[in-house]
Protein backbone atom coordinates (compact mmCIF):
# COMPACT_ATOMS: atom_id res chain seq x y z
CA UNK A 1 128.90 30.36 -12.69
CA UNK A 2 130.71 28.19 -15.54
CA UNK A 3 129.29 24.99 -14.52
CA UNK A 4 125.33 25.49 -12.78
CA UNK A 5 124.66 27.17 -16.12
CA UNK A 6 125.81 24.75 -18.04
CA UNK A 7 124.32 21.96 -15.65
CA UNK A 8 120.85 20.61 -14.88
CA UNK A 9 119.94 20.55 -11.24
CA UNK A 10 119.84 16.69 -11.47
CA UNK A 11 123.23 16.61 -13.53
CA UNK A 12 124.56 18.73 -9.99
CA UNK A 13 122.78 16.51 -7.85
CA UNK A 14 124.34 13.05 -8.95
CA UNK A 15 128.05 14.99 -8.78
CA UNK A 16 127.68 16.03 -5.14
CA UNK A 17 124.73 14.48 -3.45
CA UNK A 18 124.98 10.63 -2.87
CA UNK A 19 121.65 10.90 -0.27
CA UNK A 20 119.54 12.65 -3.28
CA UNK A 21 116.24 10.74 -2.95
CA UNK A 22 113.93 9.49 -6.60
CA UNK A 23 111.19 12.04 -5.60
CA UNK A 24 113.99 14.89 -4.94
CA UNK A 25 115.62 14.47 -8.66
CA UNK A 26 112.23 14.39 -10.48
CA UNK A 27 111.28 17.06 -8.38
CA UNK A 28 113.91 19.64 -9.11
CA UNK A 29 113.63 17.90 -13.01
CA UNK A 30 110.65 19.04 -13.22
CA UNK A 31 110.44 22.95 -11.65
CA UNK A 32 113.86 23.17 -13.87
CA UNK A 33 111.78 22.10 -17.15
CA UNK A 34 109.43 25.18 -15.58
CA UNK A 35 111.77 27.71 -15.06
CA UNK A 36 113.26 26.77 -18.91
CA UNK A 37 109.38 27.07 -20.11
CA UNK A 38 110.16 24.30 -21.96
CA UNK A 39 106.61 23.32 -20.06
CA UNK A 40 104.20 25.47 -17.92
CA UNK A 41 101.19 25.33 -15.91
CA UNK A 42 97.80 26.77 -16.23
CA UNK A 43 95.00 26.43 -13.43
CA UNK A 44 90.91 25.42 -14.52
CA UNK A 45 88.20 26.20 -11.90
CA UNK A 46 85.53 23.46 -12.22
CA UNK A 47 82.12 22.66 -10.15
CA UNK A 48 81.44 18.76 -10.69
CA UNK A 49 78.09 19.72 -8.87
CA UNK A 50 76.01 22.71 -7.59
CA UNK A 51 76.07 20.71 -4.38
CA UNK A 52 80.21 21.26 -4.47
CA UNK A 53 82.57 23.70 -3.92
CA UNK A 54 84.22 24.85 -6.98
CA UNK A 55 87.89 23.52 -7.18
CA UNK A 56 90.63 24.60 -8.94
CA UNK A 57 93.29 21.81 -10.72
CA UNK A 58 96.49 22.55 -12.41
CA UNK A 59 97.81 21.49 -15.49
CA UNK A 60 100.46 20.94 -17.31
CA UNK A 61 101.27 21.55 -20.92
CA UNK A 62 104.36 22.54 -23.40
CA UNK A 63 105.96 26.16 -22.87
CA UNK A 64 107.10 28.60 -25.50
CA UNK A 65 110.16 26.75 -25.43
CA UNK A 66 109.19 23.37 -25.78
CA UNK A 67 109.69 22.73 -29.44
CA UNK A 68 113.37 23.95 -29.30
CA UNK A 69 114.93 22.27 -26.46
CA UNK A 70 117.34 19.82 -26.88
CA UNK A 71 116.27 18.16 -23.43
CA UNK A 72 118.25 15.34 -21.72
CA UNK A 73 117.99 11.75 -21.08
CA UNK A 74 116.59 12.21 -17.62
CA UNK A 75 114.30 14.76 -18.85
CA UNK A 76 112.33 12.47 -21.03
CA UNK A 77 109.90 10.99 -18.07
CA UNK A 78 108.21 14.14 -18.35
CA UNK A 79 108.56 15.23 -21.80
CA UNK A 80 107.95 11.95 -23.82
CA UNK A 81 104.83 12.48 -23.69
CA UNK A 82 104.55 16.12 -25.01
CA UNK A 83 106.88 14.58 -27.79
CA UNK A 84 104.02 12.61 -29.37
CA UNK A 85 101.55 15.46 -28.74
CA UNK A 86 102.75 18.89 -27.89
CA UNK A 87 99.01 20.04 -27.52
CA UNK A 88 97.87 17.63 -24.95
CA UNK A 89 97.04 18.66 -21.33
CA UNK A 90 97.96 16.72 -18.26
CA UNK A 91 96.74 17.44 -15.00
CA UNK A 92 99.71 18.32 -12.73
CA UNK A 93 99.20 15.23 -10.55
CA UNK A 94 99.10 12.51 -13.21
CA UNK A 95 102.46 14.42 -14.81
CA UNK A 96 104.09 13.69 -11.62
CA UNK A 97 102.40 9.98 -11.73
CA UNK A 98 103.78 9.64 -15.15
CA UNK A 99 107.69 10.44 -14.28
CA UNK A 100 107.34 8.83 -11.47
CA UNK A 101 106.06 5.52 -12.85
CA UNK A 102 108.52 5.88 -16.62
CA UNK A 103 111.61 6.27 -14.45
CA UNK A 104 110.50 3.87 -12.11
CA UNK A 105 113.29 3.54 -9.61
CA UNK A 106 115.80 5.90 -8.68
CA UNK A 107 119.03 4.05 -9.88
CA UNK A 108 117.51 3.54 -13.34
CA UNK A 109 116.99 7.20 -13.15
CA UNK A 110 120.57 7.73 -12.29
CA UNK A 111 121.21 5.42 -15.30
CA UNK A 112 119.77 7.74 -17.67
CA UNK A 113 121.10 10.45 -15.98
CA UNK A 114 124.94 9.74 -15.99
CA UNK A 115 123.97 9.09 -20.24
CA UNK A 116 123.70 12.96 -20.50
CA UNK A 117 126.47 14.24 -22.65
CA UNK A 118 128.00 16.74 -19.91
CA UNK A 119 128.43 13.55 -17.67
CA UNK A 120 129.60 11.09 -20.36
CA UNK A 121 133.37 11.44 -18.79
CA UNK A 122 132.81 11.54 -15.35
CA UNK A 123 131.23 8.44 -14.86
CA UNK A 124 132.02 4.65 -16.06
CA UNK A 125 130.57 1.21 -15.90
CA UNK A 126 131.90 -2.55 -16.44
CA UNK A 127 129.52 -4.87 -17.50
CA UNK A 128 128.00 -6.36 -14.17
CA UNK A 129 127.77 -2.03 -13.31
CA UNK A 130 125.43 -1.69 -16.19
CA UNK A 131 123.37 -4.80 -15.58
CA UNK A 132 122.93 -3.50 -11.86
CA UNK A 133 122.48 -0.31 -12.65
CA UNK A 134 125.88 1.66 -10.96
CA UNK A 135 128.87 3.34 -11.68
CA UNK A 136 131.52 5.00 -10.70
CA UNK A 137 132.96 8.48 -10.62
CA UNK A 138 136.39 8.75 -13.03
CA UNK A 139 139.03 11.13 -11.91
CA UNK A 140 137.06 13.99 -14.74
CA UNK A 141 134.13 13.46 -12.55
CA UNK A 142 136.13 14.31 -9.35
CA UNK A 143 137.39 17.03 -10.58
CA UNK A 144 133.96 18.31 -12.07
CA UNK A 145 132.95 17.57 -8.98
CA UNK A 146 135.12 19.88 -6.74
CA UNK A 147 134.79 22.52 -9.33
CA UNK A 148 131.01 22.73 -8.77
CA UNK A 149 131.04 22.13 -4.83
CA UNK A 150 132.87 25.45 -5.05
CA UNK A 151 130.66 27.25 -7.20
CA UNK A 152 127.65 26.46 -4.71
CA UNK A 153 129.68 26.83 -1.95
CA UNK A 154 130.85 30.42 -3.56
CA UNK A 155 127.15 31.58 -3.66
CA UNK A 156 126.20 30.16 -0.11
CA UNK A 157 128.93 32.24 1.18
CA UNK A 158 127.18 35.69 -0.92
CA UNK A 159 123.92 34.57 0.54
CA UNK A 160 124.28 33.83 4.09
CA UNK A 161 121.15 34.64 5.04
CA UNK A 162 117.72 35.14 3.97
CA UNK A 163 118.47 39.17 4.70
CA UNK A 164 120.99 39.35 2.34
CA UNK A 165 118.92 37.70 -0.81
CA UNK A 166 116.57 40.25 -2.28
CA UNK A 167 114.34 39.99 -5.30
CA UNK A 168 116.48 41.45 -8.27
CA UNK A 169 119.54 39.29 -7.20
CA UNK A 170 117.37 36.25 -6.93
CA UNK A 171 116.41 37.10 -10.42
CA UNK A 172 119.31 37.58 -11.76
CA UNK A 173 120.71 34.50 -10.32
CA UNK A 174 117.31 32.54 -11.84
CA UNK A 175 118.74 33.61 -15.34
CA UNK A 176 121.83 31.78 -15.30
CA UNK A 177 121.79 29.08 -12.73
CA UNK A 178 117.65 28.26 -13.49
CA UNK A 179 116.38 25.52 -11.46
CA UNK A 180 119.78 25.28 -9.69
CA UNK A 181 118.81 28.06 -7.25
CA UNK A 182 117.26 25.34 -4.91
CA UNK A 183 120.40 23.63 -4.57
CA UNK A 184 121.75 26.42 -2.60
CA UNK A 185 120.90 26.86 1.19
CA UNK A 186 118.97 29.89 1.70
CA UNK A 187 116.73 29.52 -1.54
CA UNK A 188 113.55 27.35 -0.36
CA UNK A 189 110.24 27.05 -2.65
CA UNK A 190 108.20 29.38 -0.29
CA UNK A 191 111.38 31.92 -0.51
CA UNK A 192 110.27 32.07 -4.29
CA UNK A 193 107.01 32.37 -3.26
CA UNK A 194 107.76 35.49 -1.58
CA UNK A 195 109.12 37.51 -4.61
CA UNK A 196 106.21 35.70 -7.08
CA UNK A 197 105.29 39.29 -8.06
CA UNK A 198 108.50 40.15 -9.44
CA UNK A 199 109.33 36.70 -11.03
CA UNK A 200 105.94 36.53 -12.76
CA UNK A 201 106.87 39.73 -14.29
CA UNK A 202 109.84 38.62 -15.62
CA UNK A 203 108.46 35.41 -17.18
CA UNK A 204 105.37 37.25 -18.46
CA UNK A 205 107.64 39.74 -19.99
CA UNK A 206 109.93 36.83 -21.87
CA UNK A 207 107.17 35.04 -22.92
CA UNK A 208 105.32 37.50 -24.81
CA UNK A 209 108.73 38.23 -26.75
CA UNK A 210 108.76 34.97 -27.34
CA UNK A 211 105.11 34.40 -29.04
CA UNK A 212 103.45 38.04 -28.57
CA UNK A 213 100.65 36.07 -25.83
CA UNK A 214 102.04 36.78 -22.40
CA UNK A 215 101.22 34.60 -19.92
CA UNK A 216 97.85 35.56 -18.12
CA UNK A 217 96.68 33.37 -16.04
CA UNK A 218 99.70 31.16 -15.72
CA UNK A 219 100.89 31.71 -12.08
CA UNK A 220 103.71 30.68 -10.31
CA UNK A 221 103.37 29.16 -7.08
CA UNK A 222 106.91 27.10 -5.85
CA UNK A 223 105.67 26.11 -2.48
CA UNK A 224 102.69 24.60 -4.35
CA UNK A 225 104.51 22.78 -6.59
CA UNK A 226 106.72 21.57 -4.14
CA UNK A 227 103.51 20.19 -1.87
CA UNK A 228 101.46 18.78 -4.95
CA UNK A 229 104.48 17.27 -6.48
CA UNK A 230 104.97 15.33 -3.01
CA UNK A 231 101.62 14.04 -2.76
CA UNK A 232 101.71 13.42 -6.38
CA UNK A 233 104.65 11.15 -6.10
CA UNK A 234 103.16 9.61 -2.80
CA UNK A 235 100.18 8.09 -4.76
CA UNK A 236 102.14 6.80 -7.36
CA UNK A 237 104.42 5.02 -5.02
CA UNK A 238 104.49 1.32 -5.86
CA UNK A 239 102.50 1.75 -9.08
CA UNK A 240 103.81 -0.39 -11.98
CA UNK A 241 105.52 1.08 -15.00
CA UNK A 242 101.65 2.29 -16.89
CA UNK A 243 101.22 5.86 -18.18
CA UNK A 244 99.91 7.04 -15.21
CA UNK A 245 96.85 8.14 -17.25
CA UNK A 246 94.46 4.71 -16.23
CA UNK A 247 92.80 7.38 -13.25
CA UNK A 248 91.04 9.47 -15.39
CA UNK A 249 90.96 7.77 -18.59
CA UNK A 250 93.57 8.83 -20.32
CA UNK A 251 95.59 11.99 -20.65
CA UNK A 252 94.26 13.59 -23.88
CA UNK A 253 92.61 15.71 -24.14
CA UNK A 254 93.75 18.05 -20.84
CA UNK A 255 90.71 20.33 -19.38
CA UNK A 256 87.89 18.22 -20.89
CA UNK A 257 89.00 14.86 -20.80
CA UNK A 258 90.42 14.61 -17.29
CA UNK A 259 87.00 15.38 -15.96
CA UNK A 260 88.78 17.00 -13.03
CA UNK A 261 90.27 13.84 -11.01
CA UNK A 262 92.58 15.43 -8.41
């Protein structure tokens, strides 16, 4: 797989699919930036009252391998923030409202996007392109293109149904494709979901090579993501450019300064 290891699901996505919605490529950004552990997810149980029901909100915060990633233009809407203050924790919701609102539209996005060094050649742009925000694909890109197309279309035809995926080739797929796994037909969130035991076991297992902590606590639910990254970016439609932080008061300062808005 020469070029999905090489590629970032959104760098795939603006090659081969033109219908790729805003919410799709910060989507797959973002559980790609999870599977890298460049960030990761914790949960906090909290009881505003004795009267309530405890509740349980996610949040976000820099992975073992967020101070040496080089990460990529499009990347930045999430990780900006971590920049100035790899410490601070964001609940998951206002992390979505936060890329959602810095990229705000899904041509500037794109714009970012085709900035990436792997993608420098395939795209190009005269002057009233890069006012409007569009481009066009050079004869590299079309080639890139086709050569890509036929890498997913390569692992479609090994997986051609969900009997013939099981959890070690998954896996092993995960290692050098990351995030790109989704692109492929067969490979859904909840699929994931389904061989979390496994997977967990294999990130808990990197991680504490990678800082001697492990990773208790930090689960991994896809489907979840998937659903709470969807209603994140459903509140945040038509929201100006802000921080995404106004709701609770600001971002800093993670479990006690969000004060649990979810």
């Amino acid at each position: 797989m020469q070029y999905l290891s090489q590629l970032t699901p959104a760098e795939v996505y603006i090659l081969t699919d033109e219908n790729a919605t805003h919410r799709e490529y910060l989507k797959i950004t973002f559980i790609d930036l999870l599977f890298k552990q460049v960030l990761k997810t914790f949960e906090v149980e909290r009881q505003p009252h004795i009267s309530h029901k405890v509740r349980i909100y996610t949040y976000v915060t820099s992975g073992p391998n967020f101070k040496n990633y080089n990460f990529k233009n499009h990347e930045k809407f999430f990780l900006d923030t971590f920049r100035q203050d790899d410490s601070i924790e964001i609940l998951f919701r206002n992390l979505v409202k936060i890329g959602y609102q810095k990229s705000r539209t899904l041509a500037v996005f794109k714009n970012e996007l085709i900035k990436t060094p792997i993608l420098q050649k395939c795209f190009s742009q005269n002057i009233l392109q890069k006012i409007f925000y569009r481009y066009r694909l050079t004869e590299y890109g079309k080639e890139l293109k086709r050569k890509v197309e036929k890498e997913i279309q390569s692992l479609n035809s090994k997986f051609t149904s969900l009997d013939t995926i099981d959890n070690q080739e998954a896996l092993a797929l995960i290692k050098v494709i990351g995030g790109n796994i989704f692109l492929l037909e067969y490979i859904t969130y909840d699929l994931l979901d389904q061989i979390d035991s496994d997977l967990v076991k294999q990130m808990n297992r990197k991680e504490t090579n990678s800082n001697g902590s492990g990773c208790s606590g930090c689960g991994w639910n896809f489907d979840s993501y998937s659903s709470n990254f969807d209603s994140g970016c459903s509140s945040s439609s038509g929201s100006g450019g802000g921080s995404g932080c106004s709701a609770c008061g600001g971002c800093g300062g993670g479990c006690g300064g969000c004060g649990g808005c979810g």
